[in-house]
PDB file of N, CA and C in Angstrom:
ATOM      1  N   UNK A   1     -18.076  16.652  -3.379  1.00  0.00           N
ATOM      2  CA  UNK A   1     -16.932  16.553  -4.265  1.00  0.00           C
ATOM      3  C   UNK A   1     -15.722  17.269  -3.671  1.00  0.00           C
ATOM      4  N   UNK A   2     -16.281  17.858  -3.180  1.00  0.00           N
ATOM      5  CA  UNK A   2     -15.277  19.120  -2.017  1.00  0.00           C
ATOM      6  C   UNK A   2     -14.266  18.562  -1.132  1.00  0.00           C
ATOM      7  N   UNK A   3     -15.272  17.762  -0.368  1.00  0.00           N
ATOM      8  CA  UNK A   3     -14.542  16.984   0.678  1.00  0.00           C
ATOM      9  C   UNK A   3     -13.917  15.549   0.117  1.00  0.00           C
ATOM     10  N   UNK A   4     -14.132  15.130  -1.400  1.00  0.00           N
ATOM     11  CA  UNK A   4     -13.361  13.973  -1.549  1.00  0.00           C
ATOM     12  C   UNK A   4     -12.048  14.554  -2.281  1.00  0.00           C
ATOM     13  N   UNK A   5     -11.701  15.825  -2.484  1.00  0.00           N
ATOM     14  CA  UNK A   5     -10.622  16.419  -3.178  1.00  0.00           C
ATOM     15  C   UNK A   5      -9.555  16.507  -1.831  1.00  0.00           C
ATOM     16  N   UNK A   6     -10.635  17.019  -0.812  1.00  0.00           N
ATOM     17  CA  UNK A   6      -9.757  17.584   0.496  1.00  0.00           C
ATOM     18  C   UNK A   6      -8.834  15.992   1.378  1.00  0.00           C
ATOM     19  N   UNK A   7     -10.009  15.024   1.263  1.00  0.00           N
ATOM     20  CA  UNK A   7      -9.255  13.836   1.518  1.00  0.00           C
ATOM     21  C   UNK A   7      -8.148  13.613   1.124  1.00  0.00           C
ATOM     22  N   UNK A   8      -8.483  13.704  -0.510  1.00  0.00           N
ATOM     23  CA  UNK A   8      -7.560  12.860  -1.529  1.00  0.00           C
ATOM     24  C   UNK A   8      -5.530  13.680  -1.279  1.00  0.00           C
ATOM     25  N   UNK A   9      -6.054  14.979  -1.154  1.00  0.00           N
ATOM     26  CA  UNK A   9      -5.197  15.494  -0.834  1.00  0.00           C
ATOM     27  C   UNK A   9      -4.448  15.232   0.269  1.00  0.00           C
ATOM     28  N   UNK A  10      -5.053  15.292   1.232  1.00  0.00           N
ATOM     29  CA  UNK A  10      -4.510  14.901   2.803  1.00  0.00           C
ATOM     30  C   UNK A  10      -3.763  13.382   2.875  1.00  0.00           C
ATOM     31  N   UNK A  11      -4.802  12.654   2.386  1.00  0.00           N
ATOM     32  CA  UNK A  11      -4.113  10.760   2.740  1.00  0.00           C
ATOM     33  C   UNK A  11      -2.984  10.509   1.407  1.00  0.00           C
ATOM     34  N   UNK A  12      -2.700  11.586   0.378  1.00  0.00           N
ATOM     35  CA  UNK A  12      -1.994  11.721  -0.919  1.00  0.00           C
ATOM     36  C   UNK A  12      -0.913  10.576  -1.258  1.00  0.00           C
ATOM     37  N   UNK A  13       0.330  10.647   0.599  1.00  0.00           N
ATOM     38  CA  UNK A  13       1.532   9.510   0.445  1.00  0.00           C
ATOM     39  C   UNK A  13       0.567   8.362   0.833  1.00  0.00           C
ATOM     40  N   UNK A  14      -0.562   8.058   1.667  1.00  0.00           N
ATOM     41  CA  UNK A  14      -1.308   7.061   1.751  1.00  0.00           C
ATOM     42  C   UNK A  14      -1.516   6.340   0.597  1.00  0.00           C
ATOM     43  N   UNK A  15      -2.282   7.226  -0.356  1.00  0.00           N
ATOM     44  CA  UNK A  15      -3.138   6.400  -1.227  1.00  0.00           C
ATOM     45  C   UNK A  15      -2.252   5.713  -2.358  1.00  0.00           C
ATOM     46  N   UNK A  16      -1.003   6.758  -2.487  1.00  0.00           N
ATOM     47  CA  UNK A  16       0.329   6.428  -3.614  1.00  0.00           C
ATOM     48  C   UNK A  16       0.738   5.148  -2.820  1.00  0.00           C
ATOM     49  N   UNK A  17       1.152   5.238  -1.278  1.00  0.00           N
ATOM     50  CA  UNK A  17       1.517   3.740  -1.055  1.00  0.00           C
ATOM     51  C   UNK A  17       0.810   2.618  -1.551  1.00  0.00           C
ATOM     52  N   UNK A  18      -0.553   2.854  -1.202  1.00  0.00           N
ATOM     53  CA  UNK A  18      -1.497   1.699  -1.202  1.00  0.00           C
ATOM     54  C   UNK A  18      -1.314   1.281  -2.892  1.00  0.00           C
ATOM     55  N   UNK A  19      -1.397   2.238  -3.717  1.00  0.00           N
ATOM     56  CA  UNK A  19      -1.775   2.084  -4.895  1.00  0.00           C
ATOM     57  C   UNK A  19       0.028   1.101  -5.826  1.00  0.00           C
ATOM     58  N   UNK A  20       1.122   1.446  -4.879  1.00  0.00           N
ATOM     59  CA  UNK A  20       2.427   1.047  -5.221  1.00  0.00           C
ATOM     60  C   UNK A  20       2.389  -0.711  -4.682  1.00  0.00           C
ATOM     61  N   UNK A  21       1.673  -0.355  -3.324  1.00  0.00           N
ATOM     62  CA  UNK A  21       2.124  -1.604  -2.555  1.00  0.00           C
ATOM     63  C   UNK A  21       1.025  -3.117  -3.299  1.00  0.00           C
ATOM     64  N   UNK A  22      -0.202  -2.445  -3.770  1.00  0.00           N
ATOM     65  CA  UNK A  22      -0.880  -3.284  -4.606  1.00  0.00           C
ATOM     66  C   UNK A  22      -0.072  -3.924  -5.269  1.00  0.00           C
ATOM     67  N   UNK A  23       0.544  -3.191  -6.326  1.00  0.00           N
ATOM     68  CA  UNK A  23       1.348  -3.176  -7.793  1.00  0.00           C
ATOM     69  C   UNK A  23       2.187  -4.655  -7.247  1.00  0.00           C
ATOM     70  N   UNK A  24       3.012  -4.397  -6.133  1.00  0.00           N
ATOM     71  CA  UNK A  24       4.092  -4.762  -6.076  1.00  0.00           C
ATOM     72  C   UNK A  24       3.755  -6.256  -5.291  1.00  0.00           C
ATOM     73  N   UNK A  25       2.143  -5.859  -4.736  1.00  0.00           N
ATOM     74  CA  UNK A  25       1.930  -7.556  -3.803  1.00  0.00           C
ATOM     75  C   UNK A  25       1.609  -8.629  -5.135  1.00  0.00           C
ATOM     76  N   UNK A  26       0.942  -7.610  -5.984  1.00  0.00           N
ATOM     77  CA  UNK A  26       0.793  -9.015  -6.948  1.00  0.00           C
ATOM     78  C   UNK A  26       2.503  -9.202  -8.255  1.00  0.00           C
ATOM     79  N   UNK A  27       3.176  -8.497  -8.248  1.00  0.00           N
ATOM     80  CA  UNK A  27       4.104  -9.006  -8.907  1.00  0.00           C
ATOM     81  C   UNK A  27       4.679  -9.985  -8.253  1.00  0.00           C
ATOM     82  N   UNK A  28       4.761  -9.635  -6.515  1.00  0.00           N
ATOM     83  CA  UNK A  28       5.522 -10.750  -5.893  1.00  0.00           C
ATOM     84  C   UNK A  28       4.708 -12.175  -6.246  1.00  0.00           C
ATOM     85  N   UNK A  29       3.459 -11.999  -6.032  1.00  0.00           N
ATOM     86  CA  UNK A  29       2.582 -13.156  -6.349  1.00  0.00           C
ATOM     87  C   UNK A  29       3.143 -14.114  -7.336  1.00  0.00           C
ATOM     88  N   UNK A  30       3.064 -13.114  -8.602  1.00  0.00           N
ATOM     89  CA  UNK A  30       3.504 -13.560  -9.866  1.00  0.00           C
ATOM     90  C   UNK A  30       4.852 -14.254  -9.965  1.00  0.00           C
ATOM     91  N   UNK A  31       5.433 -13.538  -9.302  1.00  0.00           N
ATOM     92  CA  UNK A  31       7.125 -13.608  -9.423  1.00  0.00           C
ATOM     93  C   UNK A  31       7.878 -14.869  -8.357  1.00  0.00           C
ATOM     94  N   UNK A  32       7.433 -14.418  -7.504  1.00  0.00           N
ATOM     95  CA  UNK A  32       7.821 -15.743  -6.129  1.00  0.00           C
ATOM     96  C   UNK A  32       6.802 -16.606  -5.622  1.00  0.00           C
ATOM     97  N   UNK A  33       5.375 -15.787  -5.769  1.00  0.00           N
ATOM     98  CA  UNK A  33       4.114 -16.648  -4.859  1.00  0.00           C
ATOM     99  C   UNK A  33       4.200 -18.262  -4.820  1.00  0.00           C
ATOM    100  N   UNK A  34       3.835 -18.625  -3.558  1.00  0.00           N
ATOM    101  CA  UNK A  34       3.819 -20.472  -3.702  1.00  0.00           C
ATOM    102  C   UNK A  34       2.323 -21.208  -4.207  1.00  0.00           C
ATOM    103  N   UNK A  35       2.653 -22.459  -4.334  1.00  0.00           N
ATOM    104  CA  UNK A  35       1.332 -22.830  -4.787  1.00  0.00           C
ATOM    105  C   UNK A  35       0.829 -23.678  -3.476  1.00  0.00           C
ATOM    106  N   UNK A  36       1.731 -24.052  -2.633  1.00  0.00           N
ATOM    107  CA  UNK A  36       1.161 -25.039  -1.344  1.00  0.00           C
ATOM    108  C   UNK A  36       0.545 -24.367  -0.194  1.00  0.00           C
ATOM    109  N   UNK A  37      -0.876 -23.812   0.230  1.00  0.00           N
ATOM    110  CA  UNK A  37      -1.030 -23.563   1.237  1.00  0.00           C
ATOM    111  C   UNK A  37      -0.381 -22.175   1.753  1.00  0.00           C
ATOM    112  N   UNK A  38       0.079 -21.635   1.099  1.00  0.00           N
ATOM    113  CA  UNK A  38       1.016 -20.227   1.769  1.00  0.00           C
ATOM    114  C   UNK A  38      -0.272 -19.390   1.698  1.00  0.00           C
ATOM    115  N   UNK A  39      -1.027 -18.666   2.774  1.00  0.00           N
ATOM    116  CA  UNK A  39      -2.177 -17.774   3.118  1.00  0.00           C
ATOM    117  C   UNK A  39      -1.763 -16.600   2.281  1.00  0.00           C
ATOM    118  N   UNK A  40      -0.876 -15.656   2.264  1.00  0.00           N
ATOM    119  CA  UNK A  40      -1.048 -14.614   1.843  1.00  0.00           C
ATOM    120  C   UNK A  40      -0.298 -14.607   0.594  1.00  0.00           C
ATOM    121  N   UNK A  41       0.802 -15.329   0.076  1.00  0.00           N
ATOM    122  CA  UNK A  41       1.713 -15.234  -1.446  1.00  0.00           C
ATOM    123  C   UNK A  41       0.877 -16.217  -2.224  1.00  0.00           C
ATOM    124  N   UNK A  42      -0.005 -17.183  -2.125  1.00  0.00           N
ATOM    125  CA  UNK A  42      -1.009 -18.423  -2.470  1.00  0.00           C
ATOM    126  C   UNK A  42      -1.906 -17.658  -3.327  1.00  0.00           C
ATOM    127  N   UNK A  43      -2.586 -16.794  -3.028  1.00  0.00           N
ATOM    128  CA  UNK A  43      -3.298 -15.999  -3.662  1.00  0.00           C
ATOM    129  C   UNK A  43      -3.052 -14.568  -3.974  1.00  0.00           C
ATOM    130  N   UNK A  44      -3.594 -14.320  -5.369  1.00  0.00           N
ATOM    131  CA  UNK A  44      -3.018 -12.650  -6.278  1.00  0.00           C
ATOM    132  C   UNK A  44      -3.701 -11.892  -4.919  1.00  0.00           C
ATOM    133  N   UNK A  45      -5.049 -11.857  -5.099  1.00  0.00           N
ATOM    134  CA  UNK A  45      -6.309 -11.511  -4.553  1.00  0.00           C
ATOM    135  C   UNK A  45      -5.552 -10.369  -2.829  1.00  0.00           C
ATOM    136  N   UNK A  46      -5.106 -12.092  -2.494  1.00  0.00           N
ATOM    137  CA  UNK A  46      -4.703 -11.870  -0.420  1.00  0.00           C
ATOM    138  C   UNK A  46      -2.987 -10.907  -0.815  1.00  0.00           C
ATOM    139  N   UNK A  47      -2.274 -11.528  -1.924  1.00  0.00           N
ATOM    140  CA  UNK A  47      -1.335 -10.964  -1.513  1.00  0.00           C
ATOM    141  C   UNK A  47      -1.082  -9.662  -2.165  1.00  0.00           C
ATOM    142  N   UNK A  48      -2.001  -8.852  -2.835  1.00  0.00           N
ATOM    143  CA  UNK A  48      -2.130  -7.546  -3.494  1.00  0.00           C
ATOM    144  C   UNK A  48      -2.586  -6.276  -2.805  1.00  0.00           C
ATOM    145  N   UNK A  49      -3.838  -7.259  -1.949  1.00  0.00           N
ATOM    146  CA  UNK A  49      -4.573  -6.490  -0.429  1.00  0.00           C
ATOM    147  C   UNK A  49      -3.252  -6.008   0.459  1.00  0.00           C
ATOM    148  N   UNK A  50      -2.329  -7.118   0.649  1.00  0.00           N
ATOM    149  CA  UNK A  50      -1.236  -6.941   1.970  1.00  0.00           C
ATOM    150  C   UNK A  50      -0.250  -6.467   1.379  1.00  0.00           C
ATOM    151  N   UNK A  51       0.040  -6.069   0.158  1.00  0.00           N
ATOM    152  CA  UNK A  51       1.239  -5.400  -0.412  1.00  0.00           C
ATOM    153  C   UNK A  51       0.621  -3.990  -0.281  1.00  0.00           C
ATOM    154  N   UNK A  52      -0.762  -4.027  -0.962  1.00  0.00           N
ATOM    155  CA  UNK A  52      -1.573  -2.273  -0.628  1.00  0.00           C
ATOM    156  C   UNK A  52      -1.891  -1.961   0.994  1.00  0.00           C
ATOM    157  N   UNK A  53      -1.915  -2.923   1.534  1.00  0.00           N
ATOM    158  CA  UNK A  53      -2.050  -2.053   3.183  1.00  0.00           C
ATOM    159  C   UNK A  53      -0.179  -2.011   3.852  1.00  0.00           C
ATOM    160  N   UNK A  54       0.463  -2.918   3.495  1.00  0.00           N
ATOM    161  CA  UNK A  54       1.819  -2.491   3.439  1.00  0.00           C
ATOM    162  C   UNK A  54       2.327  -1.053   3.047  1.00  0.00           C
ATOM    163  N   UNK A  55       2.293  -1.079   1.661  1.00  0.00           N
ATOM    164  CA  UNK A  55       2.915   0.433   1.254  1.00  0.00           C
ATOM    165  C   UNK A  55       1.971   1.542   1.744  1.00  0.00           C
ATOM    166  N   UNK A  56       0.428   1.578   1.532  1.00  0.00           N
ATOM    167  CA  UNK A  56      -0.336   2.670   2.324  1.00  0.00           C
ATOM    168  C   UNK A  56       0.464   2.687   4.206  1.00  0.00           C
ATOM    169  N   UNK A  57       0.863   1.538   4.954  1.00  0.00           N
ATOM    170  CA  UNK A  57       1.258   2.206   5.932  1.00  0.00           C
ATOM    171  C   UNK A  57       2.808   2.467   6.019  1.00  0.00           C
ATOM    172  N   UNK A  58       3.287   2.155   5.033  1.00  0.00           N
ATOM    173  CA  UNK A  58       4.654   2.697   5.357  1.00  0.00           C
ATOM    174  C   UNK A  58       4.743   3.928   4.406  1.00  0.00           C
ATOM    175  N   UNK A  59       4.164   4.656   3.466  1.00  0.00           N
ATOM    176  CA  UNK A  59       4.274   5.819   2.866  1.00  0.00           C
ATOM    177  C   UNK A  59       3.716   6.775   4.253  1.00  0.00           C
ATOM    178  N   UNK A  60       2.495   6.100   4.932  1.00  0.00           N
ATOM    179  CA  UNK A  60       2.102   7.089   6.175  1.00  0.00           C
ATOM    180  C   UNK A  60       2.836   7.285   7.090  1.00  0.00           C
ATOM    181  N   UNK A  61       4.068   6.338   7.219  1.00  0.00           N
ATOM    182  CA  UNK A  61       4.738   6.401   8.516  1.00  0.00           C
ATOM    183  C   UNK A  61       5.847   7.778   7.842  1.00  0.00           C
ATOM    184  N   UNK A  62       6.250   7.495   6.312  1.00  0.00           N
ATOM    185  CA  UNK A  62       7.196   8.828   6.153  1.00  0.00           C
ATOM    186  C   UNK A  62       7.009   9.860   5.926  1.00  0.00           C
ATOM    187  N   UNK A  63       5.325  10.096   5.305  1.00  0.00           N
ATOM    188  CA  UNK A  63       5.264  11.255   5.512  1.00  0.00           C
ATOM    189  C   UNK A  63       4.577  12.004   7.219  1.00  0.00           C
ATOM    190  N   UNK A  64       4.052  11.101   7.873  1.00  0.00           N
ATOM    191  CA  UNK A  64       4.126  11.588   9.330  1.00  0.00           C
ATOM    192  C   UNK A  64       5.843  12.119   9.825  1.00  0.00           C
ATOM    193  N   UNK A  65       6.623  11.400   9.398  1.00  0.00           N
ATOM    194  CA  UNK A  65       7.963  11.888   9.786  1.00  0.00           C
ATOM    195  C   UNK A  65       8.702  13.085   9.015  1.00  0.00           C
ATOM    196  N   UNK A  66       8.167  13.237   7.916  1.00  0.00           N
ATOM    197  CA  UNK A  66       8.551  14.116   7.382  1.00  0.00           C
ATOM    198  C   UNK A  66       7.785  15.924   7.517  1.00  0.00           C
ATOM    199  N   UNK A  67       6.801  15.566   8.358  1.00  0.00           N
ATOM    200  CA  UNK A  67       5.687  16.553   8.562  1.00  0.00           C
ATOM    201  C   UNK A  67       6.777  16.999  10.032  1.00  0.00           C
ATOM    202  N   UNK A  68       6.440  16.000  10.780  1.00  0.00           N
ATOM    203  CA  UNK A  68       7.962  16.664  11.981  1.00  0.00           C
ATOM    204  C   UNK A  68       8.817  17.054  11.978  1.00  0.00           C
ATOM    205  N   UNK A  69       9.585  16.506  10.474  1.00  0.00           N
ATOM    206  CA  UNK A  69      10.586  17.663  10.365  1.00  0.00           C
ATOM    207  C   UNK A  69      10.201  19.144   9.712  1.00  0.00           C
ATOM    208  N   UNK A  70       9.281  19.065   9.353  1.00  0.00           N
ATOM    209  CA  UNK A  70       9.172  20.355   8.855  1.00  0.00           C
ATOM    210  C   UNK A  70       8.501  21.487  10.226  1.00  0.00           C
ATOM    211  N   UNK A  71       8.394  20.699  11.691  1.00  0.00           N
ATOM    212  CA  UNK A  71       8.135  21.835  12.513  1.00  0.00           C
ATOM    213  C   UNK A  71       9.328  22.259  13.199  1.00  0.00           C
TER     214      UNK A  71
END
């Protein structure tokens, strides 16, 4: 339990991305998604996955940058 607190802590802007970029792959879904053949806006499912690995890597890219500025 120790070590899933110590994670949770560490990957923190990770998991908030992932958990934002979800949110936001399926509104696009909802909101713009196509119905012809489009691989990733076609489906809630594909395009909720790629909105959550989206925001998980761009929350990681700012707080890696923001960790540099703080040396």
């Amino acid at each position: 339990m120790k070590k899933l607190k110590s994670l949770t802590l560490r990957f923190r802007f990770t998991l908030l991305g992932a958990v934002l970029g979800l949110a936001a792959g399926y509104i696009y879904y909802d909101q713009v998604g196509c119905q012809d053949g489009c691989t990733i806006t076609g489906d809630p499912t594909n395009s909720s996955l790629y909105g959550a690995l989206m925001g998980g890597l761009l929350l990681s890219m700012i707080d890696d940058h923001l960790k540099k500025l703080k040396k």
